[in-house]
Protein backbone atom coordinates (compact mmCIF):
# COMPACT_ATOMS: atom_id res chain seq x y z
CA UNK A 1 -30.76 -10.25 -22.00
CA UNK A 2 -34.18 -11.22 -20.07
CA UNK A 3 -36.71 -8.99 -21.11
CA UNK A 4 -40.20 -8.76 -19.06
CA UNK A 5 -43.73 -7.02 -19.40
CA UNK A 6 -42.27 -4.03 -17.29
CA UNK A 7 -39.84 -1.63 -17.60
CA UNK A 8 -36.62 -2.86 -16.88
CA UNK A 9 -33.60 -1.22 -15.74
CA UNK A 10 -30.22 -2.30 -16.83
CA UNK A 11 -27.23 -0.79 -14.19
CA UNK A 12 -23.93 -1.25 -16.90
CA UNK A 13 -21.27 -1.95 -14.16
CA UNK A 14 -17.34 -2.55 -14.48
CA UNK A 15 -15.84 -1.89 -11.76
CA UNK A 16 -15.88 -2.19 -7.63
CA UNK A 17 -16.40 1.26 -6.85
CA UNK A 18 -19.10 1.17 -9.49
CA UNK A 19 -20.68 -1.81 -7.94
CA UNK A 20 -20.35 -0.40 -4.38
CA UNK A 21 -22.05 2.76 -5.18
CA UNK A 22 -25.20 1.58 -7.29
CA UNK A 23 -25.82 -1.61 -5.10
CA UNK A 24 -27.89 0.34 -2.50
CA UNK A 25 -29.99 1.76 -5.66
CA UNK A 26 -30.66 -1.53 -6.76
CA UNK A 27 -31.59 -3.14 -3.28
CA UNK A 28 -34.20 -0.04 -3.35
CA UNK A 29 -35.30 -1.16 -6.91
CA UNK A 30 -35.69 -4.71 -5.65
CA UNK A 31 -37.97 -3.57 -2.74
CA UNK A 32 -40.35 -2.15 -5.09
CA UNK A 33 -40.58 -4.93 -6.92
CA UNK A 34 -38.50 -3.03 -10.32
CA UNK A 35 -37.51 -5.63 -12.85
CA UNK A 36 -33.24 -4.89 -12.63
CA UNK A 37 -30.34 -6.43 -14.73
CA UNK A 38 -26.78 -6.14 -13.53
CA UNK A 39 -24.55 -6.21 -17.03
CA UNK A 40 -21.19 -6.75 -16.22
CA UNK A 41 -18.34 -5.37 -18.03
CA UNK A 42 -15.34 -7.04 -16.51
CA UNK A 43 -13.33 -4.00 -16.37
CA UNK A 44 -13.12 -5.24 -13.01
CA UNK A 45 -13.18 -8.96 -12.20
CA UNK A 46 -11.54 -10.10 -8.51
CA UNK A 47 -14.56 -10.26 -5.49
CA UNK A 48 -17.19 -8.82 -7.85
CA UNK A 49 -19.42 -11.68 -7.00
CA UNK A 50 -18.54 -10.88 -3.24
CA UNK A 51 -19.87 -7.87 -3.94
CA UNK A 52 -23.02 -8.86 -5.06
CA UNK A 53 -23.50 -11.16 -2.11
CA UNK A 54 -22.07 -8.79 0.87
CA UNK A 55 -24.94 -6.24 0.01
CA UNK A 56 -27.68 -9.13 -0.68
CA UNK A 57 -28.52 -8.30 -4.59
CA UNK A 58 -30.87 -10.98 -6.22
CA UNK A 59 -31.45 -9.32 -9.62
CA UNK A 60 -30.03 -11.24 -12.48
CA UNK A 61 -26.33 -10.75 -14.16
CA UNK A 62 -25.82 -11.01 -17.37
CA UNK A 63 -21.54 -10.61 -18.04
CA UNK A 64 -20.55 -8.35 -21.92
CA UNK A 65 -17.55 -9.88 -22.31
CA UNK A 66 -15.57 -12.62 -20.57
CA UNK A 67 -11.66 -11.94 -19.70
CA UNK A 68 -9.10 -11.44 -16.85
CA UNK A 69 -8.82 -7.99 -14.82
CA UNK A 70 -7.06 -5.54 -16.55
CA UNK A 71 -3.75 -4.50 -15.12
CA UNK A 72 -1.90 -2.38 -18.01
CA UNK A 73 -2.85 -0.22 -20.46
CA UNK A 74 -2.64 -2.83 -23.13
CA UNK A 75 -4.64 -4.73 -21.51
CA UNK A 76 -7.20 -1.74 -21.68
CA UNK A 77 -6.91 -0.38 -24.23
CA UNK A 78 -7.55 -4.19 -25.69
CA UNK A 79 -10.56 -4.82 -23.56
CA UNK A 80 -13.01 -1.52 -24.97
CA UNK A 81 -14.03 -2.93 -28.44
CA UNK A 82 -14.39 -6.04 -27.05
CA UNK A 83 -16.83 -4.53 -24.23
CA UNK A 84 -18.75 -2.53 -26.56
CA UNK A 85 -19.36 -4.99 -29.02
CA UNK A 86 -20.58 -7.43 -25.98
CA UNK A 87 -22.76 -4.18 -24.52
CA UNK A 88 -24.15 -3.63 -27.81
CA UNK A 89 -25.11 -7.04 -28.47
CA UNK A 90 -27.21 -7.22 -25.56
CA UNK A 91 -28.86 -4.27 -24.99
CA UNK A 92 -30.00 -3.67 -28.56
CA UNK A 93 -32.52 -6.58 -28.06
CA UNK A 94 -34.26 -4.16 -25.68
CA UNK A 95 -35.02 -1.85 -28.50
CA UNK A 96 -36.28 -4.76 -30.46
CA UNK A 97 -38.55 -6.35 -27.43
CA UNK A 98 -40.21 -2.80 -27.44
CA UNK A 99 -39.71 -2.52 -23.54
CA UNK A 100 -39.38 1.10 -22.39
CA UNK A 101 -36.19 0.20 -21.02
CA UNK A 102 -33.83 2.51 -19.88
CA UNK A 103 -29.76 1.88 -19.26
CA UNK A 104 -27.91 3.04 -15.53
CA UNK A 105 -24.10 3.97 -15.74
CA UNK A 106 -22.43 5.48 -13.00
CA UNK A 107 -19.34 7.85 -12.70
CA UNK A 108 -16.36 7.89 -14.33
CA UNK A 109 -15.09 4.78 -15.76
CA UNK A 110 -14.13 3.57 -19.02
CA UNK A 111 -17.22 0.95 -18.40
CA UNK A 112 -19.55 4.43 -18.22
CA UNK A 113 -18.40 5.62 -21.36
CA UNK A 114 -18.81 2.50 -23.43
CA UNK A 115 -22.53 1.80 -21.45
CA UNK A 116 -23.78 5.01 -22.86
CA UNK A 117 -22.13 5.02 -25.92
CA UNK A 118 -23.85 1.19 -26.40
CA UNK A 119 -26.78 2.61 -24.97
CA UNK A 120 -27.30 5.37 -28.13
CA UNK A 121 -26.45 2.86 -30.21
CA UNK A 122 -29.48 0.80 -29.20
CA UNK A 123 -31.67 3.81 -29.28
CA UNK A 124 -32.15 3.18 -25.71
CA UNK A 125 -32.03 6.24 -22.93
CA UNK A 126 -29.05 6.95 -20.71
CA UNK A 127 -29.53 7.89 -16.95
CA UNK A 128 -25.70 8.70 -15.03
CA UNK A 129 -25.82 8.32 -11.45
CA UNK A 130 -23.37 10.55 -9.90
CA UNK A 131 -23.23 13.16 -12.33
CA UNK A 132 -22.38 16.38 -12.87
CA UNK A 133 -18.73 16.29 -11.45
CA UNK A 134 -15.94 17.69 -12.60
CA UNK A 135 -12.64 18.84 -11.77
CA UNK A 136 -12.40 21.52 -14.31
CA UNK A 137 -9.12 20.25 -15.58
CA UNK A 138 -9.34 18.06 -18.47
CA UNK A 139 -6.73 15.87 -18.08
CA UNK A 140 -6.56 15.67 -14.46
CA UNK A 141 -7.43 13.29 -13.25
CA UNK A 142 -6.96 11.43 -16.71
CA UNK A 143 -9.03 9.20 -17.99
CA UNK A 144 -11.76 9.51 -15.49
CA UNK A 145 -11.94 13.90 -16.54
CA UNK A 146 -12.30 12.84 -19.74
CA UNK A 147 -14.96 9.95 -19.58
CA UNK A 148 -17.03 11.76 -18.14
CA UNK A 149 -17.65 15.04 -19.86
CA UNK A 150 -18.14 12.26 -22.52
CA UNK A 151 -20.34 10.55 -20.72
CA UNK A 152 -22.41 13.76 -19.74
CA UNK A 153 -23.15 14.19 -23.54
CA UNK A 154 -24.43 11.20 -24.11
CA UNK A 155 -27.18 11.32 -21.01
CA UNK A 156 -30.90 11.97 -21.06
CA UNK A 157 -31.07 12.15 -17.31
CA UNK A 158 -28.08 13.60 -14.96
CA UNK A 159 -28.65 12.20 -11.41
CA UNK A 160 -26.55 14.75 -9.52
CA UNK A 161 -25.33 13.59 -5.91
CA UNK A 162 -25.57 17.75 -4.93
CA UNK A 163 -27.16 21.29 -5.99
CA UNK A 164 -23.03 22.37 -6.98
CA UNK A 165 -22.86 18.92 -9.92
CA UNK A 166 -26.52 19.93 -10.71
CA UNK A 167 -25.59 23.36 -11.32
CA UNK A 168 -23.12 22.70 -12.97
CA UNK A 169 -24.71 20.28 -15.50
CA UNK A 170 -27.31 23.40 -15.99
CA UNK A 171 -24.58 25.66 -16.66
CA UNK A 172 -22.59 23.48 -19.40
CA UNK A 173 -25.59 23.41 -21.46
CA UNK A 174 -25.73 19.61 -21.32
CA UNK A 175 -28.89 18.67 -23.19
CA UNK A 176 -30.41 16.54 -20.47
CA UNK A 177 -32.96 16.23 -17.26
CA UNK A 178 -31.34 17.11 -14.28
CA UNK A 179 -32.15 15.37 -10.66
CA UNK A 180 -30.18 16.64 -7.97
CA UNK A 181 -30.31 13.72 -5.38
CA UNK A 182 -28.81 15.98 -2.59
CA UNK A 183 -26.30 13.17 -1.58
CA UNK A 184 -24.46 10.45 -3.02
CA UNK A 185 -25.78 6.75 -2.85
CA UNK A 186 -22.24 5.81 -1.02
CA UNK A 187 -23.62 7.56 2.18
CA UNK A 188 -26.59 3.96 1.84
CA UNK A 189 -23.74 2.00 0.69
CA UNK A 190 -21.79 2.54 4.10
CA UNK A 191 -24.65 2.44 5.80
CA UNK A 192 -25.62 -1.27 4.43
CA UNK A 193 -22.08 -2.46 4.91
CA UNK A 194 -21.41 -1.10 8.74
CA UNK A 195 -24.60 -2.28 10.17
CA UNK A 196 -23.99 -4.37 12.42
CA UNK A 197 -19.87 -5.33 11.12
CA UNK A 198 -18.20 -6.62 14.03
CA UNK A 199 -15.55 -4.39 15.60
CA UNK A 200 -11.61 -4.92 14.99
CA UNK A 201 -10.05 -8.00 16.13
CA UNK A 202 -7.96 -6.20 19.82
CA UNK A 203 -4.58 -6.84 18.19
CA UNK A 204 -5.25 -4.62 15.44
CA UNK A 205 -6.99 -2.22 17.46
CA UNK A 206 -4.53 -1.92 20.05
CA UNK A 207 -2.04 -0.88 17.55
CA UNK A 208 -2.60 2.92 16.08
CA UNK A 209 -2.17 2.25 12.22
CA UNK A 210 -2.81 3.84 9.05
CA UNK A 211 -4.19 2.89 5.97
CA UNK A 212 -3.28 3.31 2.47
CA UNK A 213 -4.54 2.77 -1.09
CA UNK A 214 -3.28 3.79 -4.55
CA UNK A 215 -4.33 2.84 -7.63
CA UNK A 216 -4.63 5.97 -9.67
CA UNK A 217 -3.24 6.10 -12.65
CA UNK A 218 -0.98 9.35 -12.35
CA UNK A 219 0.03 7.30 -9.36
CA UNK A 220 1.01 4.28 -10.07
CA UNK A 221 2.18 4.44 -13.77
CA UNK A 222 4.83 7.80 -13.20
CA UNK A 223 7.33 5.60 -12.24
CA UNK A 224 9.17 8.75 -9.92
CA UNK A 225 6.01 9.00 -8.29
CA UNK A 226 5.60 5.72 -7.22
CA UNK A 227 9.14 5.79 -5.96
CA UNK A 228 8.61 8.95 -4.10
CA UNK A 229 5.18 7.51 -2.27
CA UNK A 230 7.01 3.81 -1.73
CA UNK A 231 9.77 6.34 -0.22
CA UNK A 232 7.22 8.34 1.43
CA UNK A 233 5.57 5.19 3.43
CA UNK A 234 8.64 3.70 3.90
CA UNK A 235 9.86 7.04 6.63
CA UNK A 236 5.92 6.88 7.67
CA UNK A 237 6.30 3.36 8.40
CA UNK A 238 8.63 3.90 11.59
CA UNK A 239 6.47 5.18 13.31
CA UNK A 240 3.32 3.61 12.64
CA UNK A 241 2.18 0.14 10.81
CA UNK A 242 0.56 0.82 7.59
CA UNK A 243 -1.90 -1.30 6.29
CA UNK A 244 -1.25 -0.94 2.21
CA UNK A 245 -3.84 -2.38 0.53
CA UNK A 246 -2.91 -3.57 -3.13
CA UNK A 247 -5.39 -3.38 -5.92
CA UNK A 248 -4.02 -5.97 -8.52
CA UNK A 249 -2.68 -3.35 -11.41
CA UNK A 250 -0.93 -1.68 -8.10
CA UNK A 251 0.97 -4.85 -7.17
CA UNK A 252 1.79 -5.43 -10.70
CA UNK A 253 3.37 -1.93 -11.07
CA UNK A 254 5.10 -2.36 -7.99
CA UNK A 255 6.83 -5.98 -9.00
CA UNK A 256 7.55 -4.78 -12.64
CA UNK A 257 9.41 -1.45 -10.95
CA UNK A 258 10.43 -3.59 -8.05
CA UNK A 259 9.31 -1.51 -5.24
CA UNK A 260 7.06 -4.41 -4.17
CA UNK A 261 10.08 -6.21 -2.49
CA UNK A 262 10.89 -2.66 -0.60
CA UNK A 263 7.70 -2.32 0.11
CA UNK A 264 7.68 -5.53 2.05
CA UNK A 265 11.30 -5.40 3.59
CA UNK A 266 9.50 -2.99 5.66
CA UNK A 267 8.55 -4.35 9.07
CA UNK A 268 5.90 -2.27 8.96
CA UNK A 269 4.24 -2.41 6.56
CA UNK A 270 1.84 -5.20 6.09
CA UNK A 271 0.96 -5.64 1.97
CA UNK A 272 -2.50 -7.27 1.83
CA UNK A 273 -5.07 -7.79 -1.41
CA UNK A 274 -8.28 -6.10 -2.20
CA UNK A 275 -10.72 -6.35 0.71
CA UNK A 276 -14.17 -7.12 1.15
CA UNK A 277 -16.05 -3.54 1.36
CA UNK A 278 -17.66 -4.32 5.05
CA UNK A 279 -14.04 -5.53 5.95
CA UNK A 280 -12.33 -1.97 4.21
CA UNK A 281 -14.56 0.14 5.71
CA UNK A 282 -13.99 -1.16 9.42
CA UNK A 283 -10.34 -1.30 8.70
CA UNK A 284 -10.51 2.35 7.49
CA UNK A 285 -12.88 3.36 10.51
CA UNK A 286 -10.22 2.06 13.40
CA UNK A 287 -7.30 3.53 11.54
CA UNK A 288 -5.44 7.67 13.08
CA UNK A 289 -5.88 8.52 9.03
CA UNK A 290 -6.12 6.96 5.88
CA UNK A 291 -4.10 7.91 2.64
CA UNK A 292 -5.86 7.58 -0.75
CA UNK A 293 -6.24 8.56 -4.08
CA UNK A 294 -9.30 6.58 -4.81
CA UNK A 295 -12.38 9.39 -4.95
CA UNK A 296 -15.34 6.74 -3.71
CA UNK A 297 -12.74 6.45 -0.63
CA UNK A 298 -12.49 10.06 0.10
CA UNK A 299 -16.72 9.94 0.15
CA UNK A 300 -17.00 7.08 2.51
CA UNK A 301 -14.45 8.42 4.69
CA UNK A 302 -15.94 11.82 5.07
CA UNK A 303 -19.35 9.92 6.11
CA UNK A 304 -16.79 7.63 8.93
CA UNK A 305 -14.92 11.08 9.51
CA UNK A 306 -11.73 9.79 9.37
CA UNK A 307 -8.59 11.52 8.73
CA UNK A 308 -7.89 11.62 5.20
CA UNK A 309 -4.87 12.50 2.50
CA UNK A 310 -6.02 12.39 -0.76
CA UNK A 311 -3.24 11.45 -2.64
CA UNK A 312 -4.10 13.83 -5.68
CA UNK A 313 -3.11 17.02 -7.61
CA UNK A 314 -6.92 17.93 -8.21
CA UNK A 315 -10.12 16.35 -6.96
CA UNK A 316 -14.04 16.65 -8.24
CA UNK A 317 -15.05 16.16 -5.06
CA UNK A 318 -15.69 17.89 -2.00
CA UNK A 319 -16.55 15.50 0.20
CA UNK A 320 -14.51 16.30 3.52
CA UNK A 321 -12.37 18.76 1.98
CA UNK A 322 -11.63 21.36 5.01
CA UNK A 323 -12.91 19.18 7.45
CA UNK A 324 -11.54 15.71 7.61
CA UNK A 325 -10.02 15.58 4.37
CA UNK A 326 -6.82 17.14 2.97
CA UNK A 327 -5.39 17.53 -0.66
CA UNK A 328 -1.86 16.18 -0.81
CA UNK A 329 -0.45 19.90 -1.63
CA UNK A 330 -1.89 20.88 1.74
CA UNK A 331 0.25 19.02 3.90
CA UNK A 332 3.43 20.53 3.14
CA UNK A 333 6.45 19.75 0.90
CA UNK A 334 7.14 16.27 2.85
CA UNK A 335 3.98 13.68 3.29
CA UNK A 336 6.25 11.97 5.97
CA UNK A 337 7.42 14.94 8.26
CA UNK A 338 3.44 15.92 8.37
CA UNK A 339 2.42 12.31 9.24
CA UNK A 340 5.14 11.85 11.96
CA UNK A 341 4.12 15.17 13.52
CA UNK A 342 0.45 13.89 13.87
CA UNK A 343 -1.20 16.98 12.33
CA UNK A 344 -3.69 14.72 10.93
CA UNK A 345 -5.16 14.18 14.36
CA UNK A 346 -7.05 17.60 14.01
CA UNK A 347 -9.29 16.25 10.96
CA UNK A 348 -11.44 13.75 12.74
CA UNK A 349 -15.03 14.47 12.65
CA UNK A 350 -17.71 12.24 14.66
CA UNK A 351 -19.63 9.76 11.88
CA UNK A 352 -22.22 11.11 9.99
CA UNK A 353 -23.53 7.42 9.13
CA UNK A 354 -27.46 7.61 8.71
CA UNK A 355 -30.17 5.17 10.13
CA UNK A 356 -32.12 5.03 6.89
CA UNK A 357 -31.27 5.12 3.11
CA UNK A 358 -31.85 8.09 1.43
CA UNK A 359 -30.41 8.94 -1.53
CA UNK A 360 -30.82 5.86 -3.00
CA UNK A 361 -34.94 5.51 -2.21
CA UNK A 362 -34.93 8.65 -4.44
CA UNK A 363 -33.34 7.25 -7.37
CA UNK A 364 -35.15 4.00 -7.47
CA UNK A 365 -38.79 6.37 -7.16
CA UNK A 366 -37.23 8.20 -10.27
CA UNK A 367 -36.59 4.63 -11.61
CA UNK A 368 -40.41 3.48 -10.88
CA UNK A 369 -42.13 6.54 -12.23
């Protein structure tokens, strides 16, 4: 772990959505000249480091524990001592150094939990970005309910992304400081990644299409659900191509259930791998709606204003909900007869993509001070 004169702030980060979101809060941290360290949990592995380069971070990386992407719950479930003994090894020579350090996690992950759990451990404060969200239902969505009402226990300072996360952090009790940043950094992290992307290539454009991407795990691990939504896109695909983009445990459900050969007996349906975040983000953008159950997808879409299913029983997030979002139960008993009848069409909303960061300047001040 490099260890300067100054403070130094040390963003724990697993996974892509994690990376995505706290990236514009350490460009801001870079600007003002903050000593950062990225430590990197591999709870995520494939086109981190594309990541790091698409939104220009120079701080150094330091890696807890060194292993393939987790795809299965084994896998998991074998990965978390193994993180937290690498997390713990190398942030409790911060306590040592004497530095008034200070440890970032973010959200909801499994990577959160273990960075603040580490983070005690070491004697060294916690600060969650994106706090204070909940969907009031324990085990729904499961784990990510559950990590973080863990999570919120173990923070000294909740930075809430609006006054409804803040207030609720204030009402819980939670024995913390609590920031409400008004937004959420992913309204900087769009706004870093669009400017200036280059529009869609005419043939794709020309072509309406939809996009889709599942990865939950009340999704992809119920194996009647998967075969309902496989049978769902299937119908949906006759009428419009869908661009399904796989994140790898979602292609390795589908070829262990074998719906991934359905999946791609349909013409149209086009089955490509994780995408670069510019490269998602103007895909999403030129697409009639986009079907997700990913909750950092339902945020940036709201900011594009693009049609949006969230492909979930219960959310902890409002972002676009009754305006160009949906909840799944909204659409009626059949995903496909509400797709084919274009009722979607009525959720686009013009782009609320800003010209400056915001959000983000505010955490890295709060960082700096």
């Amino acid at each position: 772990m490099i260890v300067s004169g100054k403070p130094l702030s040390v963003f724990v980060i697993g996974t892509r959505a994690q990376l995505i979101k706290v990236a514009p809060v350490i460009v801001a941290c870079e600007q003002r000249g903050l000593p950062v360290c990225l430590l990197m949990t591999g709870q995520h592995k494939e086109t981190m480091q594309d990541l790091v380069e698409e939104f220009g971070i120079g701080s150094p990386q330091e890696v807890a524990v060194v292993a393939s992407e987790r795809s299965t719950v084994f896998s998991l479930l074998a990965w978390i001592p193994r993180a937290l003994h690498g997390l713990v090894k190398r942030l409790c020579p911060l306590r040592d150094s004497g530095a008034a350090s200070r440890v970032i996690v973010h959200g909801d992950t499994m990577s959160a939990v273990l960075g603040a759990i580490a983070a005690r451990l070491c004697g060294i404060s916690v600060v969650h970005l994106e706090s204070g969200l909940t969907s009031h239902r324990l085990f729904d969505p499961f784990p990510e309910e559950m990590a973080r009402r863990i999570v919120f226990r173990l923070t000294d300072i909740a930075l809430c992304p609006s006054a409804e996360s803040a207030e609720h952090m204030r009402r819980s009790g939670y024995r913390c400081e609590v920031v409400d940043t008004g937004e959420n950094t992913i309204v900087d992290s769009v706004l870093i990644a669009t400017r200036g992307a280059p529009a869609l290539p005419e043939d794709a454009a020309a072509r309406p299409y939809l996009v889709a991407s599942l990865h939950r795990f009340q999704n992809i691990f119920d194996r009647k659900r998967l075969q309902f939504l496989v049978s769902q896109l299937g119908k949906v695909s006759q009428r419009f191509r869908i661009h399904f983009v796989l994140h790898p445990a979602t292609r390795k459900r589908l070829e262990s259930q074998g719906l991934l050969a359905e999946l791609a007996s349909y013409p149209n349906i086009n089955l490509s791998p994780r995408l670069g975040y510019a490269e998602f983000l103007r895909l999403a953008a030129g697409a009639v709606c986009v079907l997700t159950d990913g909750g950092s997808n339902q945020e940036e879409l709201a900011v594009l204003g693009v049609p949006t299913i969230v492909m979930r029983q219960a959310t902890e997030r409002l972002d676009g909900l009754g305006s160009n979002a949906l909840m799944e139960a909204d659409v009626g008993p059949s995903l496909a007869e509400y797709m084919l009848s274009d009722g979607f069409n009525a959720l686009r909303r013009p782009s609320r993509v800003k010209n400056s960061m915001g959000p983000s300047n505010l955490v890295a001040d709060l960082l700096a001070s």
